[in-house]
N, C-alpha and C. Protein backbone atom coordinates (compact mmCIF):
# COMPACT_ATOMS: atom_id res chain seq x y z
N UNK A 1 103.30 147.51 132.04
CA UNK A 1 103.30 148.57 131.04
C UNK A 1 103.53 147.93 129.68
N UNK A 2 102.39 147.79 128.82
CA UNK A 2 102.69 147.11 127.71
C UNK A 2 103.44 148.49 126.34
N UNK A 3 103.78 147.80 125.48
CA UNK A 3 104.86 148.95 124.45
C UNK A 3 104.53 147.71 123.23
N UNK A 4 104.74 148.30 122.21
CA UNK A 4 105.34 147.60 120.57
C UNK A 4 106.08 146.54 120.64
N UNK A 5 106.98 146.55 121.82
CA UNK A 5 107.91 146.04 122.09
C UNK A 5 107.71 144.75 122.54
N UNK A 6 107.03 144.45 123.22
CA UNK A 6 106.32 143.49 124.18
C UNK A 6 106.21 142.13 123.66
N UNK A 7 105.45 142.02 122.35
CA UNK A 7 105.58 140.58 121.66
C UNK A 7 106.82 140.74 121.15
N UNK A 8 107.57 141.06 120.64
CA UNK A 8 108.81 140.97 120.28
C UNK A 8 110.09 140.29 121.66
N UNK A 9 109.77 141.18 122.55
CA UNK A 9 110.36 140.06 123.90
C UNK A 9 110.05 139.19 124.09
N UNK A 10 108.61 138.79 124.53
CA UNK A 10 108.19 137.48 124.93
C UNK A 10 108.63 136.46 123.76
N UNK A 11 108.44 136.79 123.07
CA UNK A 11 109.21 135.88 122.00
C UNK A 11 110.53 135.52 122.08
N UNK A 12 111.20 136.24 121.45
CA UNK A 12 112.69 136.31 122.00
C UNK A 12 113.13 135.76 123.71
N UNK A 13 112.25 135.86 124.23
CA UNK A 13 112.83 135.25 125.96
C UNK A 13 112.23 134.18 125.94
N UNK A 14 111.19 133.61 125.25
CA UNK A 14 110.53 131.85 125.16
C UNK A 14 111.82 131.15 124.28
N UNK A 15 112.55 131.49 123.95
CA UNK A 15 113.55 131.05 122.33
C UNK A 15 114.72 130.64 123.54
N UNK A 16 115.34 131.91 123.96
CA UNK A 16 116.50 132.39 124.78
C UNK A 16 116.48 131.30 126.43
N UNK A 17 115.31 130.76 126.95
CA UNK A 17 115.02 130.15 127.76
C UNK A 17 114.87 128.78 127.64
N UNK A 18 114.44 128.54 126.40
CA UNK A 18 114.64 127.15 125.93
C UNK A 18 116.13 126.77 125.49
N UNK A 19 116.89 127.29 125.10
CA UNK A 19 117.89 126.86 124.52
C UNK A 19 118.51 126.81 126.19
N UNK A 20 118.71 127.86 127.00
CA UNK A 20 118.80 127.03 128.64
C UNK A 20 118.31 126.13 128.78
N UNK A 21 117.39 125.71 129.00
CA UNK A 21 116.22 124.24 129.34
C UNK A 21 117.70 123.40 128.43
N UNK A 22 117.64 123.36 127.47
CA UNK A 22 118.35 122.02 127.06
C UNK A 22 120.24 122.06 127.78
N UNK A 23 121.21 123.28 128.35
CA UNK A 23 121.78 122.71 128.95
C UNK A 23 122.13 121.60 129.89
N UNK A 24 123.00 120.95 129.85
CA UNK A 24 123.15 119.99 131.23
C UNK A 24 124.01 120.48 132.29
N UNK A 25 123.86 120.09 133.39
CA UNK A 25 124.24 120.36 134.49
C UNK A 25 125.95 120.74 134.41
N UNK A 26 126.28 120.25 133.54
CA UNK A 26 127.83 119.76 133.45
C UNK A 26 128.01 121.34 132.61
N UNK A 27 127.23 121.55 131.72
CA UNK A 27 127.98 122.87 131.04
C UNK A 27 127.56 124.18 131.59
N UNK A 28 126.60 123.80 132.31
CA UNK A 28 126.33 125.40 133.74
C UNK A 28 127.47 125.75 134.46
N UNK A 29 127.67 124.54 134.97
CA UNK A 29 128.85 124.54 135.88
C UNK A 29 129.99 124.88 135.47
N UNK A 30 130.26 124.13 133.98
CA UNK A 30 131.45 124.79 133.33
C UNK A 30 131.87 126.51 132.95
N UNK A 31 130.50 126.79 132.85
CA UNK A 31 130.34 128.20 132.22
C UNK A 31 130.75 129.46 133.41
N UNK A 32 130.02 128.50 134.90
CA UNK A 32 130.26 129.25 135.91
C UNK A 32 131.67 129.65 136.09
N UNK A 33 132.22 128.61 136.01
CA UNK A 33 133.88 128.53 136.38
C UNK A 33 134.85 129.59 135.54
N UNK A 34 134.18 129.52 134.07
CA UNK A 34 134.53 130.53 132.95
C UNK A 34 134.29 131.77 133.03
N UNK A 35 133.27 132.21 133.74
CA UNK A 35 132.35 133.33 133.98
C UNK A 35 133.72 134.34 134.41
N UNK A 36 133.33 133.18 136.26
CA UNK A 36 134.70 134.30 137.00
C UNK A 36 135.51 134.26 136.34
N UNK A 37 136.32 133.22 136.00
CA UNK A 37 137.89 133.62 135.38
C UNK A 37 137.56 134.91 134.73
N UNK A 38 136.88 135.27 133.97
CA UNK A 38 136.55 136.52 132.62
C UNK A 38 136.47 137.40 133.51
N UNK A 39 135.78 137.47 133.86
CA UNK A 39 135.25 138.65 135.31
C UNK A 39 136.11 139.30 136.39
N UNK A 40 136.60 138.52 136.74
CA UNK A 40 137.68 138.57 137.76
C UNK A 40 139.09 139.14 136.91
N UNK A 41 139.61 139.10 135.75
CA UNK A 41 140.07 139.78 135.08
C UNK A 41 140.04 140.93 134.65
N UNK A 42 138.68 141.29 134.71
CA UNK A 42 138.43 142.68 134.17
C UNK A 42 139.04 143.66 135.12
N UNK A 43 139.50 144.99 134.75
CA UNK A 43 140.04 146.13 135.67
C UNK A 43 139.20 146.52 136.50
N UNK A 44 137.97 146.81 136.34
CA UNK A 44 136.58 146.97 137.37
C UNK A 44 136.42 146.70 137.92
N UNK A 45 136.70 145.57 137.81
CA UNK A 45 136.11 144.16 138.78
C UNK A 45 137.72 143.91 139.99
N UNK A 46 138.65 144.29 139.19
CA UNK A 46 140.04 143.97 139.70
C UNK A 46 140.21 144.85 141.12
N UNK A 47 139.79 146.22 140.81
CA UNK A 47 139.91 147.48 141.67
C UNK A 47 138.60 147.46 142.54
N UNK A 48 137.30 146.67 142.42
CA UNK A 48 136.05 146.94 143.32
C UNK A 48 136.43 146.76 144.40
N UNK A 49 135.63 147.73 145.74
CA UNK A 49 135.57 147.19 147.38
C UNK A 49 134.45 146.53 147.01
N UNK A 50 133.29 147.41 147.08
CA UNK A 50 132.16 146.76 147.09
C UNK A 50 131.68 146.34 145.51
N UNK A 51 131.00 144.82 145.67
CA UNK A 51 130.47 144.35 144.84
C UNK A 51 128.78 143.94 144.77
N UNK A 52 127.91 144.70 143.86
CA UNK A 52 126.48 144.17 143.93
C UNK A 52 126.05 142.96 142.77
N UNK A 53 125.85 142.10 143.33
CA UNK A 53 125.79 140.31 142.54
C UNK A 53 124.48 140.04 142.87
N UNK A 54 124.29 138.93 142.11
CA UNK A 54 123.15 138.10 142.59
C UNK A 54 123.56 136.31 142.50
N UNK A 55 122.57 135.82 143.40
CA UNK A 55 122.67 134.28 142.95
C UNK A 55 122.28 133.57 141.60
N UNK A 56 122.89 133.06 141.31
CA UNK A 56 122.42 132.43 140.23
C UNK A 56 121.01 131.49 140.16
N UNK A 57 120.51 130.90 139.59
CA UNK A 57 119.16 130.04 139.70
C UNK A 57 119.18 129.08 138.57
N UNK A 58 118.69 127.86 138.42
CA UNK A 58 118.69 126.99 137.62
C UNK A 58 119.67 126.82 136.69
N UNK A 59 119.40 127.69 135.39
CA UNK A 59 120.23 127.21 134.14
C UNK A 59 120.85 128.63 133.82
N UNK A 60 120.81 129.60 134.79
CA UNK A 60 121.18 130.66 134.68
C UNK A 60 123.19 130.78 134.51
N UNK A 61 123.36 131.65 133.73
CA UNK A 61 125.01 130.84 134.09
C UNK A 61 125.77 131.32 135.71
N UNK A 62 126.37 130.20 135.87
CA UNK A 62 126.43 130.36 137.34
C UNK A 62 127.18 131.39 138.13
N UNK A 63 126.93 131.94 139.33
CA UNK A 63 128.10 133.18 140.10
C UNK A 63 128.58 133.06 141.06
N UNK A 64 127.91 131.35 141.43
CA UNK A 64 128.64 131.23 143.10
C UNK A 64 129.89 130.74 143.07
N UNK A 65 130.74 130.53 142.01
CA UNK A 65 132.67 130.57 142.14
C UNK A 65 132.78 132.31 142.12
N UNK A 66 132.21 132.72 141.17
CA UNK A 66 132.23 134.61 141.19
C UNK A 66 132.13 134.96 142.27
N UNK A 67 131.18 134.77 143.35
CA UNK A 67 130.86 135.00 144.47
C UNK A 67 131.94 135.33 145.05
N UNK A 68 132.21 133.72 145.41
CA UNK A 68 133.16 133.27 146.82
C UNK A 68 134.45 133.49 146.41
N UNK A 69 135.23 133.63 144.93
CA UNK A 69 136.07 134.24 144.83
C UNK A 69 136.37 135.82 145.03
N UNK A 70 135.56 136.31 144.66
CA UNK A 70 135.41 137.77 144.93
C UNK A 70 135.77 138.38 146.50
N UNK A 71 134.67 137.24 147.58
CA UNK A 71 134.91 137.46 149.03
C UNK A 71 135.97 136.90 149.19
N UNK A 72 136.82 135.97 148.64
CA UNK A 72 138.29 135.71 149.21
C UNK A 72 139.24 136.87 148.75
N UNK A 73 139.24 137.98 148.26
CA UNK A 73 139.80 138.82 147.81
C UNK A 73 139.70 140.17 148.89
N UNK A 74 138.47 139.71 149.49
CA UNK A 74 137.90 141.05 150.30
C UNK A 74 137.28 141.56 150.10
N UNK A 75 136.63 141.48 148.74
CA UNK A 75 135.61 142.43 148.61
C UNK A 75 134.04 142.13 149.10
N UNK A 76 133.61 143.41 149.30
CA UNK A 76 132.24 143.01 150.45
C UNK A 76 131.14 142.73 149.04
N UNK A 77 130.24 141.83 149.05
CA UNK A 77 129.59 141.29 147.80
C UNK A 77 127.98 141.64 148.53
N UNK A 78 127.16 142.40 147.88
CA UNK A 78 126.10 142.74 148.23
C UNK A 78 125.32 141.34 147.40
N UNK A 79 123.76 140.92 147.97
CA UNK A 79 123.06 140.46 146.96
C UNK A 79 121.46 140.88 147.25
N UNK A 80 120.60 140.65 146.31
CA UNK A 80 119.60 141.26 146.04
C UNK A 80 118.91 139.89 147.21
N UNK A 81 117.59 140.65 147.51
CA UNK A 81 116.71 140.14 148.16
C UNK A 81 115.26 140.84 147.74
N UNK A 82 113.98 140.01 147.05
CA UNK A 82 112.96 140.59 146.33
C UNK A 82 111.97 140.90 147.14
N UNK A 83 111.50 142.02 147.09
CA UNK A 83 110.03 142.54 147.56
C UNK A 83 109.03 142.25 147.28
N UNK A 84 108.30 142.29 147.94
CA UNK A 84 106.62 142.30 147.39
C UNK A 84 106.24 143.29 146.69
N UNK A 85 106.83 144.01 146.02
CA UNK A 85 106.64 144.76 144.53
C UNK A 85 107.53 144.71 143.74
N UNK A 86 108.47 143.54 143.60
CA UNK A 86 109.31 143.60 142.79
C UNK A 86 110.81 143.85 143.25
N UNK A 87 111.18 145.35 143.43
CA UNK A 87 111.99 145.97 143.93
C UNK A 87 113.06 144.89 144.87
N UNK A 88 114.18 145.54 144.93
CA UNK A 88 115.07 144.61 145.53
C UNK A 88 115.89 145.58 146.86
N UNK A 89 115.62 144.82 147.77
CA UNK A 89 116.60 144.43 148.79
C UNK A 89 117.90 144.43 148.61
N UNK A 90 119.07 144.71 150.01
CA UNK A 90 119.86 143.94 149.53
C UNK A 90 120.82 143.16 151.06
N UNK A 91 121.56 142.39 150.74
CA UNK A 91 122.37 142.08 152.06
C UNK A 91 123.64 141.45 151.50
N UNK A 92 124.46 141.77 152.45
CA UNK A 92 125.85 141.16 152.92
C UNK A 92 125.74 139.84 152.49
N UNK A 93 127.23 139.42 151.50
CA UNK A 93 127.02 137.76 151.40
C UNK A 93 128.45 137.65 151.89
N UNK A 94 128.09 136.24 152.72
CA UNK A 94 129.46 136.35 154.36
C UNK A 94 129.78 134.71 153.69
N UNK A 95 129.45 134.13 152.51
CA UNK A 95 129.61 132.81 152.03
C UNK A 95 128.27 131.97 151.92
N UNK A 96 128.34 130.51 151.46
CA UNK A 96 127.11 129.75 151.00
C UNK A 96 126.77 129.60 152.23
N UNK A 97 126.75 129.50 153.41
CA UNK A 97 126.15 128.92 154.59
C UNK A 97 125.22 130.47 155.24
N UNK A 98 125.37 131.67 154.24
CA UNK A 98 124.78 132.86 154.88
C UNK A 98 123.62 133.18 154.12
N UNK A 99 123.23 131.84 152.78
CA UNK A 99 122.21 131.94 151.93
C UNK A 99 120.68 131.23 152.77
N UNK A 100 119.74 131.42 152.46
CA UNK A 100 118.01 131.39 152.66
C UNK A 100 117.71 130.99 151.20
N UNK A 101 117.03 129.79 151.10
CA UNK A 101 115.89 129.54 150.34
C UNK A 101 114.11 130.42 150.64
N UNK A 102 114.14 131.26 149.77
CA UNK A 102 113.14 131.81 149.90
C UNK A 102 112.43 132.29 148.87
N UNK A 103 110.93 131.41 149.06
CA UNK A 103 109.83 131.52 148.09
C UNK A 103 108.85 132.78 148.05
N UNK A 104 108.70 132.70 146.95
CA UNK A 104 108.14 134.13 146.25
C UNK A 104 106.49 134.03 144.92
N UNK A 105 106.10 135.03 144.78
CA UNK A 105 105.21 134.75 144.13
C UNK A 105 104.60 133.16 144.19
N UNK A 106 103.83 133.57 145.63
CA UNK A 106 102.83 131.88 146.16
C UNK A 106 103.79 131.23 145.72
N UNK A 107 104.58 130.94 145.89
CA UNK A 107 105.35 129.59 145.86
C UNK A 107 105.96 129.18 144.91
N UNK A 108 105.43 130.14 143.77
CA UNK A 108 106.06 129.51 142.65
C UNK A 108 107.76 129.86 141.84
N UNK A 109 108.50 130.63 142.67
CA UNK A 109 109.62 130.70 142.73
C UNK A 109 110.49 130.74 143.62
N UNK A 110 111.21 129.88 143.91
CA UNK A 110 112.23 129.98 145.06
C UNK A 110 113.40 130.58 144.54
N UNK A 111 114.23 131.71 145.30
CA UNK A 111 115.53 132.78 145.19
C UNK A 111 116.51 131.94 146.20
N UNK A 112 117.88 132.14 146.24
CA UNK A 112 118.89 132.12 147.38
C UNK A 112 118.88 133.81 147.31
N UNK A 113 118.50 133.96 148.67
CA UNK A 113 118.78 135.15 149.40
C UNK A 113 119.57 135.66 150.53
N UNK A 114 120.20 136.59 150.99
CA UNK A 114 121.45 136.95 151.90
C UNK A 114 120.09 136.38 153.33
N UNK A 115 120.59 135.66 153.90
CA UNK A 115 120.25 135.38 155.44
C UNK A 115 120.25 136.47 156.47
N UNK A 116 121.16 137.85 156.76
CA UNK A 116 121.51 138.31 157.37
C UNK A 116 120.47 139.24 157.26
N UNK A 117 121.27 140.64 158.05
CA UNK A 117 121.02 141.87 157.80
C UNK A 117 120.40 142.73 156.58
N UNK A 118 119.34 143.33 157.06
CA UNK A 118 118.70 143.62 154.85
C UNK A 118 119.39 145.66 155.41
N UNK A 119 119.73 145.47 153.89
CA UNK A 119 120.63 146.95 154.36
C UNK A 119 119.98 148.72 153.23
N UNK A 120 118.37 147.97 153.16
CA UNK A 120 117.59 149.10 152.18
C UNK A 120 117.65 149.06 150.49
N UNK A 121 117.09 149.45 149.68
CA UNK A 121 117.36 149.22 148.47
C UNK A 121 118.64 149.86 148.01
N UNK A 122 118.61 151.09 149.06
CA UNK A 122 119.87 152.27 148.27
C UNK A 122 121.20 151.85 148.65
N UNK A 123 121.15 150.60 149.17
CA UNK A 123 122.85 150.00 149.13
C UNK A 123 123.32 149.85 148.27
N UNK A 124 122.75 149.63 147.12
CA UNK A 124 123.30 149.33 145.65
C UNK A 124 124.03 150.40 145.19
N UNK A 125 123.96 151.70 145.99
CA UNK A 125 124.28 152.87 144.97
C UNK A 125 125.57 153.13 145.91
N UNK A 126 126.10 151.87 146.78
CA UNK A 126 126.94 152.13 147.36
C UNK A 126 128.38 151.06 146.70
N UNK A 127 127.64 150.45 145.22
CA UNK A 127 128.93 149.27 144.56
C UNK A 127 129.74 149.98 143.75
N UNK A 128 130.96 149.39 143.64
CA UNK A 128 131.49 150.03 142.52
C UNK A 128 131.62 148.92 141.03
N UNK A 129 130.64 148.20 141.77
CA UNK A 129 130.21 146.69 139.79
C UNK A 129 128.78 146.54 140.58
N UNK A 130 128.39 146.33 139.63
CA UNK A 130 127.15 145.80 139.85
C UNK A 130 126.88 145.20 138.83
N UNK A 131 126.63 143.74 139.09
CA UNK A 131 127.14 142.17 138.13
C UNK A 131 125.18 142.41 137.87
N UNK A 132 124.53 142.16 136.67
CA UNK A 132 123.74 142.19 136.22
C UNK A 132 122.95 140.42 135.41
N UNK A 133 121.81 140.44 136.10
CA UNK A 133 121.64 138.99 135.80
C UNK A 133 120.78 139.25 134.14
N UNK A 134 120.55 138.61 132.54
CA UNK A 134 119.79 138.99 132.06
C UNK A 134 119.35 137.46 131.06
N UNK A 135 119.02 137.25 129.67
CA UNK A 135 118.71 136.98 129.29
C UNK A 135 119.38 137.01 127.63
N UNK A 136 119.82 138.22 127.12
CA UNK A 136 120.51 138.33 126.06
C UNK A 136 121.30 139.92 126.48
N UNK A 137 121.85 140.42 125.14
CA UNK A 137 122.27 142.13 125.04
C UNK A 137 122.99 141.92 123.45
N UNK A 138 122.46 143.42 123.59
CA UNK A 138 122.70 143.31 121.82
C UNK A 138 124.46 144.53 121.73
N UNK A 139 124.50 145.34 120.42
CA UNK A 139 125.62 145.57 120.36
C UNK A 139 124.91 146.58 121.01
N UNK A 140 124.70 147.46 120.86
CA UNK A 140 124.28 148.56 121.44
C UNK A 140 124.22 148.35 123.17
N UNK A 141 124.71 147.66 123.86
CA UNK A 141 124.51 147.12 125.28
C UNK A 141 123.31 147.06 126.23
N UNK A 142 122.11 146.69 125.53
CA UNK A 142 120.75 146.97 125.59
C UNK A 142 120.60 145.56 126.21
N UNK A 143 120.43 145.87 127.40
CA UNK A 143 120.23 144.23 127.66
C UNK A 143 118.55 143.61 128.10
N UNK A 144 118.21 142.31 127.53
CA UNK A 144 116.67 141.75 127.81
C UNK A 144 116.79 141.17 129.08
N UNK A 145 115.50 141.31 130.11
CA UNK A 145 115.81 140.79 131.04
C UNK A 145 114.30 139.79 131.01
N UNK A 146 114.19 139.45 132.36
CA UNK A 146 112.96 138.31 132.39
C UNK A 146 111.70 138.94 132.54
N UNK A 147 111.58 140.21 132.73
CA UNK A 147 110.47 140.85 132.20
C UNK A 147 109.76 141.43 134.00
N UNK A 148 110.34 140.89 134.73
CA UNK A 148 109.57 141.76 135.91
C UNK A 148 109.83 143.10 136.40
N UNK A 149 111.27 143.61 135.86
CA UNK A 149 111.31 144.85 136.22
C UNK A 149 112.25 145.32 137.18
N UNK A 150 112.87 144.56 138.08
CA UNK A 150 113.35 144.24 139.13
C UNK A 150 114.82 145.16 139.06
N UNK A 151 115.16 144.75 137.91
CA UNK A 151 116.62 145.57 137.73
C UNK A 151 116.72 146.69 136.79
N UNK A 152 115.74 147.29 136.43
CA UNK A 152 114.75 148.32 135.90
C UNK A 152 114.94 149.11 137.05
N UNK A 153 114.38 149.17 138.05
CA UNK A 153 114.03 149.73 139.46
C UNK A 153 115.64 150.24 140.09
N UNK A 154 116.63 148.99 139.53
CA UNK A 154 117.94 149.07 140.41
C UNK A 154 118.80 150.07 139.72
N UNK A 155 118.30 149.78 138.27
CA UNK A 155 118.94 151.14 137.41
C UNK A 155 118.67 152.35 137.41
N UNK A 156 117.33 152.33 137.79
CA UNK A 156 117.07 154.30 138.02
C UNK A 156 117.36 154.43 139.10
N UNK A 157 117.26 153.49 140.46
CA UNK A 157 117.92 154.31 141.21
C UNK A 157 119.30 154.70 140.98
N UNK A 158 120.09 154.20 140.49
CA UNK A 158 121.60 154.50 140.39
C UNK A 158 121.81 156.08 139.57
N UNK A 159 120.79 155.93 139.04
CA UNK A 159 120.83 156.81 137.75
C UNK A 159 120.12 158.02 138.79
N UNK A 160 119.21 158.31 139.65
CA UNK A 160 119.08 158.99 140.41
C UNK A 160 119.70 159.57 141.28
N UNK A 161 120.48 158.76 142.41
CA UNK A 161 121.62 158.85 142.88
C UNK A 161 122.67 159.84 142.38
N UNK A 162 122.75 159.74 141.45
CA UNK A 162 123.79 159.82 140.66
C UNK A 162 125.45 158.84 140.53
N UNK A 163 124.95 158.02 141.35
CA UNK A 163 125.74 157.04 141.37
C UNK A 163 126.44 155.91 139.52
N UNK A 164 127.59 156.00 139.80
CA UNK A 164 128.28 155.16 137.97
C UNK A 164 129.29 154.24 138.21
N UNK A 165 128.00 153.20 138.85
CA UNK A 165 129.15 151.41 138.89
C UNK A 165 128.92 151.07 137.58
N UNK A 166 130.39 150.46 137.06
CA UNK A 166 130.57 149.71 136.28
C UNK A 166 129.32 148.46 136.39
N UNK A 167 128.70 148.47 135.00
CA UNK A 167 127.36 147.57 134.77
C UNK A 167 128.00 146.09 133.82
N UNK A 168 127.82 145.67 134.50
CA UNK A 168 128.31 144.12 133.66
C UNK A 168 126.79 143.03 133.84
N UNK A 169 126.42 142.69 132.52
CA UNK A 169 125.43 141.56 132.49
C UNK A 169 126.81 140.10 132.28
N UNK A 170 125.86 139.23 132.65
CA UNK A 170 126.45 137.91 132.70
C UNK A 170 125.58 136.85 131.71
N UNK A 171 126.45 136.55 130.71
CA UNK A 171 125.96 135.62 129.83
C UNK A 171 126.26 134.46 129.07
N UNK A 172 125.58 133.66 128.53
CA UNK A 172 126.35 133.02 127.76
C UNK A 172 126.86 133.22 125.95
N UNK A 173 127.67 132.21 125.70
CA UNK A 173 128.22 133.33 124.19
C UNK A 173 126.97 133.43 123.37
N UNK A 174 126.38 132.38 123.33
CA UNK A 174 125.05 132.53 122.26
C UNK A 174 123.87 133.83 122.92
N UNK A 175 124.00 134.01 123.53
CA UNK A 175 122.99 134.97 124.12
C UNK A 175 123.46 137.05 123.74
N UNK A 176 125.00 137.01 122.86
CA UNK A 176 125.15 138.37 122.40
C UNK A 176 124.51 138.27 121.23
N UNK A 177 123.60 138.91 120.65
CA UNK A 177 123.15 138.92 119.80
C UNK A 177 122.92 140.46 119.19
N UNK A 178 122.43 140.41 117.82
CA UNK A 178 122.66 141.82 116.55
C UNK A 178 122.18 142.92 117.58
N UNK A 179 120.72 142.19 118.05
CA UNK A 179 119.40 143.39 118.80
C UNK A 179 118.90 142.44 119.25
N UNK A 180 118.74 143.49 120.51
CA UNK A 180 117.39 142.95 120.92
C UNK A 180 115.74 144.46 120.91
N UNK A 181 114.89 143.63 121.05
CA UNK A 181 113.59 144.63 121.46
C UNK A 181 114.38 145.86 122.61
N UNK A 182 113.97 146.88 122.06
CA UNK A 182 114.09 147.79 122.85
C UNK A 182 113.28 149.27 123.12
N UNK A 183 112.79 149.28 124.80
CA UNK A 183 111.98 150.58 124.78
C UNK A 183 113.11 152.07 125.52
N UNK A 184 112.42 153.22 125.39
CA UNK A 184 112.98 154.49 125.49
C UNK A 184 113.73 154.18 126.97
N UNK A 185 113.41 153.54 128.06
CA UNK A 185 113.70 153.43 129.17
C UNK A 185 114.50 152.55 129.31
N UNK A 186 115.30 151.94 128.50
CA UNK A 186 115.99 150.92 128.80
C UNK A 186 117.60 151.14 128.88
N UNK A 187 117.79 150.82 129.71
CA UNK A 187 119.89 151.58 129.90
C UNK A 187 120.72 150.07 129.63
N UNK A 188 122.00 151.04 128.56
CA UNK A 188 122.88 149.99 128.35
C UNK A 188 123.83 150.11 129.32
N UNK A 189 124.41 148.63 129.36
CA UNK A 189 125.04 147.87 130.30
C UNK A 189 126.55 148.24 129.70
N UNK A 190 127.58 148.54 130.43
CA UNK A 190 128.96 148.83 129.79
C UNK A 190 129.50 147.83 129.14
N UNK A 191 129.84 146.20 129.52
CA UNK A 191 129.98 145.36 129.13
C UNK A 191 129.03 144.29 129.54
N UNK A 192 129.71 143.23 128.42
CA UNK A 192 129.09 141.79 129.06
C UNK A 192 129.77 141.10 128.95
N UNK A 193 129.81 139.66 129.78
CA UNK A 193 130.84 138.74 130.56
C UNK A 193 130.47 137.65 129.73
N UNK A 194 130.95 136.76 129.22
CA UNK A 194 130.95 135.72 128.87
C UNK A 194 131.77 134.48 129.13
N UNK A 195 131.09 133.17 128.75
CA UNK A 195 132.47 132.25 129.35
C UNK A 195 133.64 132.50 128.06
N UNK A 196 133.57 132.88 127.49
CA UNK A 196 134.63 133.12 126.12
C UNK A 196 135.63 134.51 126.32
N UNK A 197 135.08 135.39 127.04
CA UNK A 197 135.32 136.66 127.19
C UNK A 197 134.64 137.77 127.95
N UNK A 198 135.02 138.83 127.38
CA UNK A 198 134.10 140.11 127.67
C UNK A 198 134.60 140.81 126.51
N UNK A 199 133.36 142.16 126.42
CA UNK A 199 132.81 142.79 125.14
C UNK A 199 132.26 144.12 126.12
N UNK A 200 133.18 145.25 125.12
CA UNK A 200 132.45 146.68 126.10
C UNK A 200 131.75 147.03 124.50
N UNK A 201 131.04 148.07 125.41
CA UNK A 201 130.12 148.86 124.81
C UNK A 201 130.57 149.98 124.62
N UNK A 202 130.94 150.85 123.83
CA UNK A 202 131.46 152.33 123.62
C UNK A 202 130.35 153.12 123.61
N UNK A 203 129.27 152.61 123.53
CA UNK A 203 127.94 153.75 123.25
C UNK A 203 126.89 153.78 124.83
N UNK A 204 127.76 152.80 125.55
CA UNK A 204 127.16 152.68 127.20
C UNK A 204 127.82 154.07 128.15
């Protein structure tokens, strides 16, 4: 679905993706470690049973200390698993030895996905956080994502449902920015996580 909007993202996510590309391994990892601490602090996050996460991927900032700290706490940690239209899956994460390498779009992306049991899309509307993977978010809590849609799909259902988990994107500090591109359909995120902190949104 193209919009006004459209070159204004792709732009903004070629910029936002490169400045990843030049992390090193050493400050992913660092960021990961920072992530949870921030996260794991929050009251939301403090009080969740259920948690809906995803894996992290390349230079993304990382969630598998978020993860596995979270399940040492007890809480049951859902993660996404992708469809052949996008749309997401989801399953039980029981620790790293319950993850699948699994390729997508011909080959050209590999996910860590839950190994187990797939438990329908509408499990999601069963979290009380649902940790949000993106790209930037502006003040307005408008967050850019990578453009397939995927968590687009995860938000109306919630919003259908009528279901209201606490929405947290995960980022790094350079990635809050004034604005980003934004269309009529796009829902703000309550806060966002950073390795520096977290930042709510009053207008989410």
């Amino acid at each position: 679905m193209g919009t006004e909007d459209e070159p204004g993202k792709r732009a903004l996510r070629r910029r936002l993706l490169a400045a990843r590309f030049d992390l090193t391994a050493a400050e992913v990892d660092a960021a990961g470690e920072a992530l949870a601490a921030r996260a794991l602090g929050l009251p939301e996050v403090a009080r969740a049973r259920t948690v809906a996460a995803y894996v992290s991927m390349g230079d993304e900032p990382g969630t598998l200390a978020l993860l596995d700290a979270l399940r040492a706490r007890g809480v049951r940690v859902l993660l996404p698993a992708l469809l052949p239209d996008n749309d997401l899956d989801w399953g039980a994460y029981e620790g790293p030895g319950s993850l699948a390498r699994v390729r997508h779009g011909g080959g050209r992306m590999e996910l860590s996905e839950p190994a187990g049991q797939r438990l329908g899309p509408d499990a999601v509307t069963a979290a009380d956080v649902v940790l949000l993977p993106g790209l930037a978010v502006d003040g307005r809590g408008l967050r850019l994502g990578r453009g397939g849609g995927s968590y687009d799909r995860v938000l109306a259902r919630l919003e259908r449902s009528g279901a209201r988990p606490a929405l947290l994107v995960l980022l790094y500090d350079t990635e809050v920015l004034a604005r980003v591109p934004a269309e009529a359909h796009d829902r703000p995120v309550d806060a966002v996580v950073t390795p520096s902190g977290a930042r709510r949104f009053t207008g989410a």
